[in-house]
Protein backbone atom coordinates (compact mmCIF):
# COMPACT_ATOMS: atom_id res chain seq x y z
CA UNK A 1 49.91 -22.69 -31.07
CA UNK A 2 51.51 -23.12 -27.08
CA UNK A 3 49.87 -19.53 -26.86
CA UNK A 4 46.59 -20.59 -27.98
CA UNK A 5 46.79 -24.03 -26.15
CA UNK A 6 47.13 -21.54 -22.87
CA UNK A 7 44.51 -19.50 -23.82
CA UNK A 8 41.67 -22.17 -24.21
CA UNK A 9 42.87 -23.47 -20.61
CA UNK A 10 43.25 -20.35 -18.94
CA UNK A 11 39.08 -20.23 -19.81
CA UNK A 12 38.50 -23.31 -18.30
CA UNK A 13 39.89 -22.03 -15.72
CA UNK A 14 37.69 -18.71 -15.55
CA UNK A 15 34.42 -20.77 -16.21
CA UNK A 16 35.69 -23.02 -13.38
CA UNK A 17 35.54 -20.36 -11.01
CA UNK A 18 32.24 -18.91 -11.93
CA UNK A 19 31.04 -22.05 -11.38
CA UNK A 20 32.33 -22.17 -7.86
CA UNK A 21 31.56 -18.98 -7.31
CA UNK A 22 28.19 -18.11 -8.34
CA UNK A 23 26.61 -21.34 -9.52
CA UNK A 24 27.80 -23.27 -6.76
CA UNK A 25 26.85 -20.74 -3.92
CA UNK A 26 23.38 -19.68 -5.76
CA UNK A 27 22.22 -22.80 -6.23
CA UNK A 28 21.63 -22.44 -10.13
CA UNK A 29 20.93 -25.19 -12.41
CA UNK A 30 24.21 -26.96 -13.63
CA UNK A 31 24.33 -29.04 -16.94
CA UNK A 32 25.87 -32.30 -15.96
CA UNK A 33 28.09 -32.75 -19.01
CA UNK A 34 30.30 -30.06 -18.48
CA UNK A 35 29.25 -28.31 -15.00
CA UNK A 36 28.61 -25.42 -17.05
CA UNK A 37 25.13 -23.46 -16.23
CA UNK A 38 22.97 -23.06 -19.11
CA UNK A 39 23.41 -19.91 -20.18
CA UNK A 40 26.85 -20.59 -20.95
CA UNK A 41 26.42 -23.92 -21.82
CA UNK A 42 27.70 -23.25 -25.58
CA UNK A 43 31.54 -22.77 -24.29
CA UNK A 44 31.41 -26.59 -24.00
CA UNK A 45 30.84 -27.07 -27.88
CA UNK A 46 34.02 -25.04 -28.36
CA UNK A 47 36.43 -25.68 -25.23
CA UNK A 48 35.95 -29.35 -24.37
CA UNK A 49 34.09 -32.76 -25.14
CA UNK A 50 33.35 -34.20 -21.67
CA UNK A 51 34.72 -34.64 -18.27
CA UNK A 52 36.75 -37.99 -17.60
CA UNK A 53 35.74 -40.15 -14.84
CA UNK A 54 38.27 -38.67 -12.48
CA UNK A 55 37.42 -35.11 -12.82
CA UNK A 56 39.50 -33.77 -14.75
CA UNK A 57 38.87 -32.20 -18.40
CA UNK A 58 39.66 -33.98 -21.46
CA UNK A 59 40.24 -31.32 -24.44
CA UNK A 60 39.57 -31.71 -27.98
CA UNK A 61 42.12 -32.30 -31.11
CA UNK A 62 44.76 -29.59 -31.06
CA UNK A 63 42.89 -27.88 -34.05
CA UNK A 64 39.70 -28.40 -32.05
CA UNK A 65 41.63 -26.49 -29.16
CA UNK A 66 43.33 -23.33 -31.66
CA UNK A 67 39.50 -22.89 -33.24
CA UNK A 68 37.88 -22.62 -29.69
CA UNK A 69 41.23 -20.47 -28.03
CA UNK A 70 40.37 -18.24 -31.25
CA UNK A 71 36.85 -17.85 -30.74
CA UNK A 72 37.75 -17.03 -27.17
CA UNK A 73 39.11 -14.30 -28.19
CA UNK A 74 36.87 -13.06 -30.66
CA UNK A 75 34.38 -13.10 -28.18
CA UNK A 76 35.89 -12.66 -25.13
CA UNK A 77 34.45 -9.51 -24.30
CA UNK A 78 30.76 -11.03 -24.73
CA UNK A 79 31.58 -13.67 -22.37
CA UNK A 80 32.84 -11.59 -20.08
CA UNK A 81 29.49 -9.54 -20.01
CA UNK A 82 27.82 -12.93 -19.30
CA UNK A 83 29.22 -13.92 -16.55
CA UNK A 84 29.48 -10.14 -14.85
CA UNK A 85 25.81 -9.02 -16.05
CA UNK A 86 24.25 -12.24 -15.96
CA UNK A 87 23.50 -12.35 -12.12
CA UNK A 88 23.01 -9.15 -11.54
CA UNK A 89 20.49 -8.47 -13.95
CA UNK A 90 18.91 -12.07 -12.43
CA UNK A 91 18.97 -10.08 -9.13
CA UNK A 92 17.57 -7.15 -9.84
CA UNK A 93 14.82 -9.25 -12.38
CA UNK A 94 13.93 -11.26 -9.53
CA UNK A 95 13.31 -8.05 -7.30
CA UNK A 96 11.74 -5.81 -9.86
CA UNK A 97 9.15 -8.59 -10.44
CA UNK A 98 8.69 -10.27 -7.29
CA UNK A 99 8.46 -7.24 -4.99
CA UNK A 100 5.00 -6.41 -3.42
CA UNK A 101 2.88 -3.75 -4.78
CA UNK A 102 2.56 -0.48 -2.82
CA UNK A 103 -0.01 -0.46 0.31
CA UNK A 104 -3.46 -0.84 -0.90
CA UNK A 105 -4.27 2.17 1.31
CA UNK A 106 -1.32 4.57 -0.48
CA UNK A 107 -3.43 7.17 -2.04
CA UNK A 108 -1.63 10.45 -3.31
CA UNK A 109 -4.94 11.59 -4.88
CA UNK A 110 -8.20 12.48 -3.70
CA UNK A 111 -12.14 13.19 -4.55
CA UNK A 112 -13.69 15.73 -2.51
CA UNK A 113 -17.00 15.80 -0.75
CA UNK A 114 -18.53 19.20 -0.34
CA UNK A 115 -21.78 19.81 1.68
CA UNK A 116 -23.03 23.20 2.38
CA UNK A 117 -25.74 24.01 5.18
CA UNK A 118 -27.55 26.78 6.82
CA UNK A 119 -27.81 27.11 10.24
CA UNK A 120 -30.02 24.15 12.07
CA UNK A 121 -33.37 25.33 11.42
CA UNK A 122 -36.10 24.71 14.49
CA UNK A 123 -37.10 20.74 14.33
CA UNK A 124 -34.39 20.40 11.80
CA UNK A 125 -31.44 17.65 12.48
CA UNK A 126 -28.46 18.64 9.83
CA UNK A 127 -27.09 15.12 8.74
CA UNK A 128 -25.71 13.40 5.11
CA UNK A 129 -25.09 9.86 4.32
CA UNK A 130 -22.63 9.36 1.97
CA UNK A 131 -22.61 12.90 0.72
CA UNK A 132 -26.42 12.98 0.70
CA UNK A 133 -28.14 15.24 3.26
CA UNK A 134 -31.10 13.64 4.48
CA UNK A 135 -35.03 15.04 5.16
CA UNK A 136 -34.18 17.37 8.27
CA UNK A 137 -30.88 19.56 6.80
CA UNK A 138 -31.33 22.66 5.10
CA UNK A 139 -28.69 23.46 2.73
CA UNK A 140 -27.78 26.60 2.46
CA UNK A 141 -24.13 28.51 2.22
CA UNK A 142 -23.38 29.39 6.18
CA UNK A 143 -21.33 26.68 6.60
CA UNK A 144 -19.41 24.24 4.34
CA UNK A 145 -18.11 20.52 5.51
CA UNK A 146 -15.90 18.69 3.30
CA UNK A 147 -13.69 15.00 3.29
CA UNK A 148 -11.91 13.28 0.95
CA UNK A 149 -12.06 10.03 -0.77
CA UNK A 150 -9.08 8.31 -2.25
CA UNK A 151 -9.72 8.62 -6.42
CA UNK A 152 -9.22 4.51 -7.31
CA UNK A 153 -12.63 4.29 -4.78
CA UNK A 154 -16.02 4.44 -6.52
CA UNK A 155 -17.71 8.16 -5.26
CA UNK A 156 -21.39 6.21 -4.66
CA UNK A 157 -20.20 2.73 -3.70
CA UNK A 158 -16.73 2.86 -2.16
CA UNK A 159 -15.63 -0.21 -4.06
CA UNK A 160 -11.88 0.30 -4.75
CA UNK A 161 -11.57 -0.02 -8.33
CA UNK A 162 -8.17 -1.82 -8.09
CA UNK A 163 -9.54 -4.87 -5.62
CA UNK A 164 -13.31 -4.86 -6.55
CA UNK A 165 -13.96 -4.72 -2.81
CA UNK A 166 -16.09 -1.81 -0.55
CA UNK A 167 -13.53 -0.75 1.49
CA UNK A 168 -15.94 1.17 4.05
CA UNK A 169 -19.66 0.75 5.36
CA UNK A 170 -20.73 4.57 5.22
CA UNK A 171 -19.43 8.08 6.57
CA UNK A 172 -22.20 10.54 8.10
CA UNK A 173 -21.76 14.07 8.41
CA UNK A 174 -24.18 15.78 11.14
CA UNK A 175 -24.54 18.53 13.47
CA UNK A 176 -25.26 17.98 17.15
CA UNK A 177 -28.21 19.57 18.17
CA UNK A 178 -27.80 23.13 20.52
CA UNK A 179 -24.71 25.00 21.56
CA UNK A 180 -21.51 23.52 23.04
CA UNK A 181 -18.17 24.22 24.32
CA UNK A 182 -14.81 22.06 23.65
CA UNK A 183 -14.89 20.56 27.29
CA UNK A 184 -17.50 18.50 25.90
CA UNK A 185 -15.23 17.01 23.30
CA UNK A 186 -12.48 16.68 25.80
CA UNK A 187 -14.69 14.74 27.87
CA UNK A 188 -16.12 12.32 25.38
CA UNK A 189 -13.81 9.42 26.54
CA UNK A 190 -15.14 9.89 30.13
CA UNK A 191 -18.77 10.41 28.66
CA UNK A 192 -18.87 7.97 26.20
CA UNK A 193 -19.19 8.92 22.83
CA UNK A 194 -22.39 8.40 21.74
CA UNK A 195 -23.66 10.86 24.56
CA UNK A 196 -20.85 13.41 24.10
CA UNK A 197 -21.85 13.59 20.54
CA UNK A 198 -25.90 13.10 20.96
CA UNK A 199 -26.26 9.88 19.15
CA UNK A 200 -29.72 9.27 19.52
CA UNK A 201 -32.28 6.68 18.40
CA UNK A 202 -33.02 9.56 15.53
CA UNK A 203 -29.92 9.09 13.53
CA UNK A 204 -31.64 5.45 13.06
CA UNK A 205 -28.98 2.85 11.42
CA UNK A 206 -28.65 1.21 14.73
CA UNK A 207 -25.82 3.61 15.26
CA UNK A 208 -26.31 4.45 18.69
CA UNK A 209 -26.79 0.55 20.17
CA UNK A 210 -23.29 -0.23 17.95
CA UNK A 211 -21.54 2.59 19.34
CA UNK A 212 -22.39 2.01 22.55
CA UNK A 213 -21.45 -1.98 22.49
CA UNK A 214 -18.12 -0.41 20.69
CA UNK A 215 -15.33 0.54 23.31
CA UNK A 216 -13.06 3.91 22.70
CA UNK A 217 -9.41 2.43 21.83
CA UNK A 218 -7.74 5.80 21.10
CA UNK A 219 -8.58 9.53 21.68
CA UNK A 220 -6.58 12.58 20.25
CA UNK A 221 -7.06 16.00 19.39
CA UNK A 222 -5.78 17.26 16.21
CA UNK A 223 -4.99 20.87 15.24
CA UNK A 224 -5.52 21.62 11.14
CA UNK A 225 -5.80 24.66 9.18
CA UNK A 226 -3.82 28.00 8.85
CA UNK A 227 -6.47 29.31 11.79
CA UNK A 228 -5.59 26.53 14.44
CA UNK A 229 -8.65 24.48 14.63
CA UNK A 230 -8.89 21.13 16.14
CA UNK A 231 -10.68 18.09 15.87
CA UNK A 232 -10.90 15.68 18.64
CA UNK A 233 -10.66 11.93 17.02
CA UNK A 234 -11.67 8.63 18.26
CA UNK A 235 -11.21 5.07 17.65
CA UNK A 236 -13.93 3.16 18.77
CA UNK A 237 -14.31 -0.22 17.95
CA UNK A 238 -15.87 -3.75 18.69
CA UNK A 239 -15.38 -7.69 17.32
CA UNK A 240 -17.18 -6.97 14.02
CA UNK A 241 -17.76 -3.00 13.60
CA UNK A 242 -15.53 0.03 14.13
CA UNK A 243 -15.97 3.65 13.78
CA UNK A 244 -13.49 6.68 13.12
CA UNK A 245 -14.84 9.97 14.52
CA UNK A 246 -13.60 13.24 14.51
CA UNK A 247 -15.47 16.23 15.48
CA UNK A 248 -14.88 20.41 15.85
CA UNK A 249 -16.48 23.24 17.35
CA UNK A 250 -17.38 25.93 14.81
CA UNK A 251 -19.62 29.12 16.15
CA UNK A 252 -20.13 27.23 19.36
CA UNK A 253 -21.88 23.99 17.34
CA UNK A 254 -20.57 20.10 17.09
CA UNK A 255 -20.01 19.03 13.77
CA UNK A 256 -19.02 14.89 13.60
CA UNK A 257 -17.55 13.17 10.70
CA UNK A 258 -18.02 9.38 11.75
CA UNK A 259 -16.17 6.51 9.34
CA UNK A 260 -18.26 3.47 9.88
CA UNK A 261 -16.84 0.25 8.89
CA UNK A 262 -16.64 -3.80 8.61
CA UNK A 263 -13.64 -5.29 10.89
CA UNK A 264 -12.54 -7.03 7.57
CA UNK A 265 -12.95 -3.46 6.05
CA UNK A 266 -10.93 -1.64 8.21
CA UNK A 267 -8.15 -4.71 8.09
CA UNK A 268 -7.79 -4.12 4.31
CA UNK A 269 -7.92 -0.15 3.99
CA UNK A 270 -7.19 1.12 6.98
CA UNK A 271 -5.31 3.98 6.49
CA UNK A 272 -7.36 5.30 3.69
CA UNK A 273 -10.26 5.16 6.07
CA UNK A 274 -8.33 7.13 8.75
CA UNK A 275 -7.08 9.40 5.74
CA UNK A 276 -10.93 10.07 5.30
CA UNK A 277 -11.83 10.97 9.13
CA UNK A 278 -8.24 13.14 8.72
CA UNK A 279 -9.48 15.10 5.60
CA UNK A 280 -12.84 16.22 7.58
CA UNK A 281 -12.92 20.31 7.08
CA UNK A 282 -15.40 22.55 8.52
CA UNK A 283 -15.90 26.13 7.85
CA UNK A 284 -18.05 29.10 8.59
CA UNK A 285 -19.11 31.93 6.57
């Protein structure tokens, strides 16, 4: 009976430190009749009645005390797992389902555009909107341009199917009109884009006044493809309006991708928008 009697307050003990330990220092709720946290609230049924007014624990009946110092050991092993598991799995639930989602703009898959022209006929202006050439292009099989949409975007609308929002205003595919070399691409900062790319008053949209309000915030040149060809890329943008361009030389002809969007577009998806202007292909029969 001593043994048991040592048994039952050799748990106290244990529970005491857990409480000290990990209820104390993390805060968790404590039941005020034994300064047991809830979830092992049920050792008080077994180990003790109350806590006198000085602190210190009042046991139960010596049967009272061999019936709970048995049960301790019947189920030692479960309390054990209680106390050890208990926070951590608390831990790891409150990280698993309080973490932020991925980046809205995380897209491992895409939907590709594919437009396929002929050379620029006399008169003729090759442009699309949104994938759809327009009056002046003649499609043909000379030349194919392609870019990428992320897959959770509608193809038409460019809502993003998991926020219900248009993440983007509309891209435009075109060919500048004549011949030109890369100098003129490398020179588009000093220029100003909308003349080193021949934005005129015929691309309509307003597109030339907004570009030209816009200022150029970043300029690179990017080399893609296994035959080296690169793509000069700006940024330029204004209070309400901002445009991603990127443009190559291909038989001695300007082709420009341009990424138009809102400023509260380009806040919530940016990088898929620059992922677009980045997935811009052109190639040449």
């Amino acid at each position: 009976m001593g043994s048991l009697l040592h048994d039952a307050v050799r748990l106290l003990s244990v529970l005491s430190l857990f409480e000290h330990v990990f209820v104390r220092s993390w805060k968790l709720p404590i039941d005020a009749n034994t300064r047991i946290c809830p979830f092992t609230s049920h050792v008080k049924n077994i180990a003790c009645t109350r806590i006198s007014d000085d602190g210190s624990t009042v046991l139960s009946d010596t049967n009272s005390i061999a019936a709970a110092a048995a049960e301790a050991h019947q189920s030692a092993s479960t309390r054990r797992r209680n106390v050890i598991f208990y926070p951590v799995t608390w831990m790891a639930s409150q990280f698993l389902f309080t973490s932020s989602p991925p980046p809205a703009h995380a897209s491992s898959e895409l939907a590709t555009v594919t437009l396929q022209w002929d050379d620029q006929a006399i008169g003729g202006f090759p442009m699309a909107i949104d994938g759809v050439n327009t009056d002046r292009t003649s499609p043909g099989s000379r030349v194919t341009l392609s870019y990428s949409l992320p897959e959770y975007w509608d193809k038409n609308t460019y809502v993003d199917d998991r926020t219900g929002q248009k993440s983007c205003h509309r891209i435009i595919i075109y060919q500048k009109t004549g011949t030109s070399r890369t100098d003129r691409l490398e020179k588009a900062p000093e220029l100003g884009v909308a003349r080193a790319l021949d934005i005129g008053d015929r691309m309509g949209m307003n597109l030339k006044a907004n570009v030209n309000r816009s200022k150029i915030t970043s300029s690179q040149s990017v080399v893609k493809g296994p035959q080296g060809q690169t793509f000069f890329e700006y940024d330029v943008r204004s209070a309400d309006v901002t445009f991603l361009f990127s443009a190559t030389i291909v038989n001695e002809r300007i082709y420009v991708c341009i990424v138009e969007c809102t400023e509260e577009q380009y806040q919530r998806a940016e990088t898929d928008l620059r992922g677009i202007r980045s997935s811009f292909r052109v190639d040449s029969v």
